[in-house]
N, C-alpha and C. Protein backbone atom coordinates (compact mmCIF):
# COMPACT_ATOMS: atom_id res chain seq x y z
N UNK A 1 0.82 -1.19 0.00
CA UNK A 1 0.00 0.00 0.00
C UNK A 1 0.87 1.26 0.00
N UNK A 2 1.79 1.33 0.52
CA UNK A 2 2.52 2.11 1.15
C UNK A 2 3.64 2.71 -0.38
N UNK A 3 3.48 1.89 -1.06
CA UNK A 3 4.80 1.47 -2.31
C UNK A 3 4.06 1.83 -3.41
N UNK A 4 2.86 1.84 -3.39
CA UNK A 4 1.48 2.06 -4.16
C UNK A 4 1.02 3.54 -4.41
N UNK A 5 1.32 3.87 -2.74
CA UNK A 5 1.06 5.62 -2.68
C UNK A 5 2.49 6.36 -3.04
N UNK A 6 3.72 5.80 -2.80
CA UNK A 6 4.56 6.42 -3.77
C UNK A 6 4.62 6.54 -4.77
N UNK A 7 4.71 5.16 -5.64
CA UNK A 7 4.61 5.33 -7.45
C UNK A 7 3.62 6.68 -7.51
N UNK A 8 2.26 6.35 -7.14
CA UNK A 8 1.49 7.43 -7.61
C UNK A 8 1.60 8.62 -7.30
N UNK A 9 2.88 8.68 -6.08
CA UNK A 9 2.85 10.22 -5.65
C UNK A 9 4.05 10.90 -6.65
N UNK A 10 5.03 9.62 -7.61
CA UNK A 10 5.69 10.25 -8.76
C UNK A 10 5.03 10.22 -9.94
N UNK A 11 4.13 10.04 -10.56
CA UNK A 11 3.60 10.07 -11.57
C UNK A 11 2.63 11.45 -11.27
N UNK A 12 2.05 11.71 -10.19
CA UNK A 12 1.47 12.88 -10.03
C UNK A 12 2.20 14.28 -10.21
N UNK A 13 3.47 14.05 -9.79
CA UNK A 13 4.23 15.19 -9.86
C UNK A 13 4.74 15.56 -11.07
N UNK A 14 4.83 14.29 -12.52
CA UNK A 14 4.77 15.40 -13.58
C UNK A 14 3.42 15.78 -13.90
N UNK A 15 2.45 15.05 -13.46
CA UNK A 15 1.43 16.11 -14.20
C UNK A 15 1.20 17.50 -13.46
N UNK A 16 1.51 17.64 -12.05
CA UNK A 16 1.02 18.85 -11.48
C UNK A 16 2.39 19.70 -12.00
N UNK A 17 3.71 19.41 -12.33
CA UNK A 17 4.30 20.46 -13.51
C UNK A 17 4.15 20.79 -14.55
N UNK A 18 2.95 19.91 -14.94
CA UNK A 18 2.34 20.85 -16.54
C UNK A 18 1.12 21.66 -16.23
N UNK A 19 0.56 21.91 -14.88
CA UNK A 19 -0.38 22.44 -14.31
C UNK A 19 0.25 23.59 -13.69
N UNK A 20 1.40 23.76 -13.28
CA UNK A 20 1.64 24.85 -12.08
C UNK A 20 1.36 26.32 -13.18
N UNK A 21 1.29 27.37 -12.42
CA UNK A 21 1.52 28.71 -12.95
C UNK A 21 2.69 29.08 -12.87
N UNK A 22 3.17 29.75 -14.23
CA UNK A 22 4.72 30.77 -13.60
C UNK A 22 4.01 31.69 -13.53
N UNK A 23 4.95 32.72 -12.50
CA UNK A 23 4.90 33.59 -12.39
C UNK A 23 3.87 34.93 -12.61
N UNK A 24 4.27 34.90 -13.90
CA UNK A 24 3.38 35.81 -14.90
C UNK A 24 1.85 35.34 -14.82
N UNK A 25 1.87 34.71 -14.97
CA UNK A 25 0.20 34.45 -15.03
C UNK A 25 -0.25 34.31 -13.33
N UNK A 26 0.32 33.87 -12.86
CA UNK A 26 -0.03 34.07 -11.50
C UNK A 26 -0.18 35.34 -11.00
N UNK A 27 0.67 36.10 -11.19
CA UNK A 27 0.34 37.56 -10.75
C UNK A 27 -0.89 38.58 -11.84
N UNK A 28 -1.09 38.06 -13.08
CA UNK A 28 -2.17 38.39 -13.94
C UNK A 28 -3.21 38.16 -13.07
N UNK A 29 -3.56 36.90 -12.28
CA UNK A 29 -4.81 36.45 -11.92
C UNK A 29 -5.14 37.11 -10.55
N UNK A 30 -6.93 37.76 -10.01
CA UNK A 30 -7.29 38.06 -9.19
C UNK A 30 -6.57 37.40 -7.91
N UNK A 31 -6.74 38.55 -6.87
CA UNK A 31 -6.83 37.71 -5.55
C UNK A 31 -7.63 37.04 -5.22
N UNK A 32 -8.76 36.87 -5.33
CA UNK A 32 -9.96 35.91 -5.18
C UNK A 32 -9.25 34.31 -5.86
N UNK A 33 -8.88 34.70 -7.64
CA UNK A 33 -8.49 33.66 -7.90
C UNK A 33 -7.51 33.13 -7.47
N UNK A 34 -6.55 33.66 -7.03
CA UNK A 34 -5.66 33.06 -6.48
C UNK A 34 -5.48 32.54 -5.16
N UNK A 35 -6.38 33.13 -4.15
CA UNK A 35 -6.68 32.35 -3.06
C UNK A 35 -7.46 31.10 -3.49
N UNK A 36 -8.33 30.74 -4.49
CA UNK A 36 -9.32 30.23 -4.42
C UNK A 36 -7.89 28.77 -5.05
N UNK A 37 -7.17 29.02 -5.80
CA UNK A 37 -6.14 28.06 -6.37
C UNK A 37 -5.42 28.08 -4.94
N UNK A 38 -4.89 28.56 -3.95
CA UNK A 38 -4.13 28.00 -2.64
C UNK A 38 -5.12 26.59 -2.19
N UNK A 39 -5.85 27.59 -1.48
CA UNK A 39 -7.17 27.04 -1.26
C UNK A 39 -7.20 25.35 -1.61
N UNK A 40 -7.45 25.09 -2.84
CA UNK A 40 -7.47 23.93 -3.61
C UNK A 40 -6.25 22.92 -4.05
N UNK A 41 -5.18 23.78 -3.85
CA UNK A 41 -3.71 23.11 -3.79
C UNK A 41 -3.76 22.38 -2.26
N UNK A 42 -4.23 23.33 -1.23
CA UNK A 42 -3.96 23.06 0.22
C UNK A 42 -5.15 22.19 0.75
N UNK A 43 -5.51 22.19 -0.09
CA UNK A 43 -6.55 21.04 0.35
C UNK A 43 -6.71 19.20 0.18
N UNK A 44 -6.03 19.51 -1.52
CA UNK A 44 -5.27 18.38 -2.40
C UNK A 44 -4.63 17.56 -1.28
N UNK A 45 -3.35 18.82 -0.72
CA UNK A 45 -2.53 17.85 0.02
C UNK A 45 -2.69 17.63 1.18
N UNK A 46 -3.92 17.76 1.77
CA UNK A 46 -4.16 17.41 3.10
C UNK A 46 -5.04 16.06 2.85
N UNK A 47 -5.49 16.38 2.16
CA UNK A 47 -6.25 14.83 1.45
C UNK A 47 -5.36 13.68 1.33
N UNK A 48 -4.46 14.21 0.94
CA UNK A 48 -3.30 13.21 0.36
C UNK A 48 -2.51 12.65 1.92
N UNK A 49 -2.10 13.48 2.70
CA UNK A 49 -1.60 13.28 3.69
C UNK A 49 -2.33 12.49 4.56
N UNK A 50 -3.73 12.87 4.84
CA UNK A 50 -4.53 12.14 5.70
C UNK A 50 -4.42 10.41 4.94
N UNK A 51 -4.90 10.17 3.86
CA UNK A 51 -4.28 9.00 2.91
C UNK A 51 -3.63 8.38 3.27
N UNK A 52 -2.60 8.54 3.47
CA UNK A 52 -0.89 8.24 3.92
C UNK A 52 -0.84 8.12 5.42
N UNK A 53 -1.47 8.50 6.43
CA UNK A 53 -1.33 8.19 7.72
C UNK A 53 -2.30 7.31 7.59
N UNK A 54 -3.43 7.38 7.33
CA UNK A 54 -4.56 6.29 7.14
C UNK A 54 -4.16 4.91 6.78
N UNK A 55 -3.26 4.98 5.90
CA UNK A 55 -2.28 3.92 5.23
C UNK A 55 -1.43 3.28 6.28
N UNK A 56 -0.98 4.40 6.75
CA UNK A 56 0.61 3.57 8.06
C UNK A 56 -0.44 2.97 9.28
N UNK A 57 -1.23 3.90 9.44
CA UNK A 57 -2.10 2.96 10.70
C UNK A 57 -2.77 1.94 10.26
N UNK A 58 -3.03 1.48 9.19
CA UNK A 58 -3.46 0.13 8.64
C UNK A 58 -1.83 -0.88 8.54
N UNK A 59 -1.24 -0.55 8.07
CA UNK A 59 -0.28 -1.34 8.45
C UNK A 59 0.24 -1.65 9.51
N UNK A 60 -0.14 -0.41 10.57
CA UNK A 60 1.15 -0.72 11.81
C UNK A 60 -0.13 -1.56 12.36
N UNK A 61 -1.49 -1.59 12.28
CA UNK A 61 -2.20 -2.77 13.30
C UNK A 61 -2.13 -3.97 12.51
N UNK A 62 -2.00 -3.96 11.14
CA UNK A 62 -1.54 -5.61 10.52
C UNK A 62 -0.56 -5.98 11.50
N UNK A 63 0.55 -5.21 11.66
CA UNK A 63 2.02 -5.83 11.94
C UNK A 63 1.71 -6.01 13.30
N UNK A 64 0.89 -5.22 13.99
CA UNK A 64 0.67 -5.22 15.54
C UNK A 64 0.06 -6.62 15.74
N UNK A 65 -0.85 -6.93 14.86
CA UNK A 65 -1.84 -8.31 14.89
C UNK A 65 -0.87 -9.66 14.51
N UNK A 66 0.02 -9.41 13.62
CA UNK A 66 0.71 -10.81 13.60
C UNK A 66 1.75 -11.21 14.40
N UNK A 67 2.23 -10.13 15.29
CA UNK A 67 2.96 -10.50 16.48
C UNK A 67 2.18 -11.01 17.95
């Protein structure tokens, strides 16, 4: 599981570099919009994170259970 959420956490990372903003367009875009893109970045990865502990505590009570 654990080996599962890595691969996918490198295959994600080129696509979110054909997604990022430079610069320029980032500062083109509202403050609204651009909070509203934090916002949704920071949310992504809390999702993702919760995932990933959700993950280790399923494993650490497998490993807890077969000892």
């Amino acid at each position: 599981m654990l080996f599962k959420f890595l691969f996918m956490k490198k295959k994600k990372l080129h696509k979110q570099s054909e997604k990022t903003f430079d610069m320029k367009n980032w500062m083109n875009l509202t403050k609204e919009e651009r909070l509203e893109i934090d916002f949704n970045e920071k949310d992504k990865m809390m999702r993702k994170k919760k995932a990933l502990l959700e993950s280790i505590r399923e494993e650490y009570i497998k490993i807890k259970k077969e000892k």
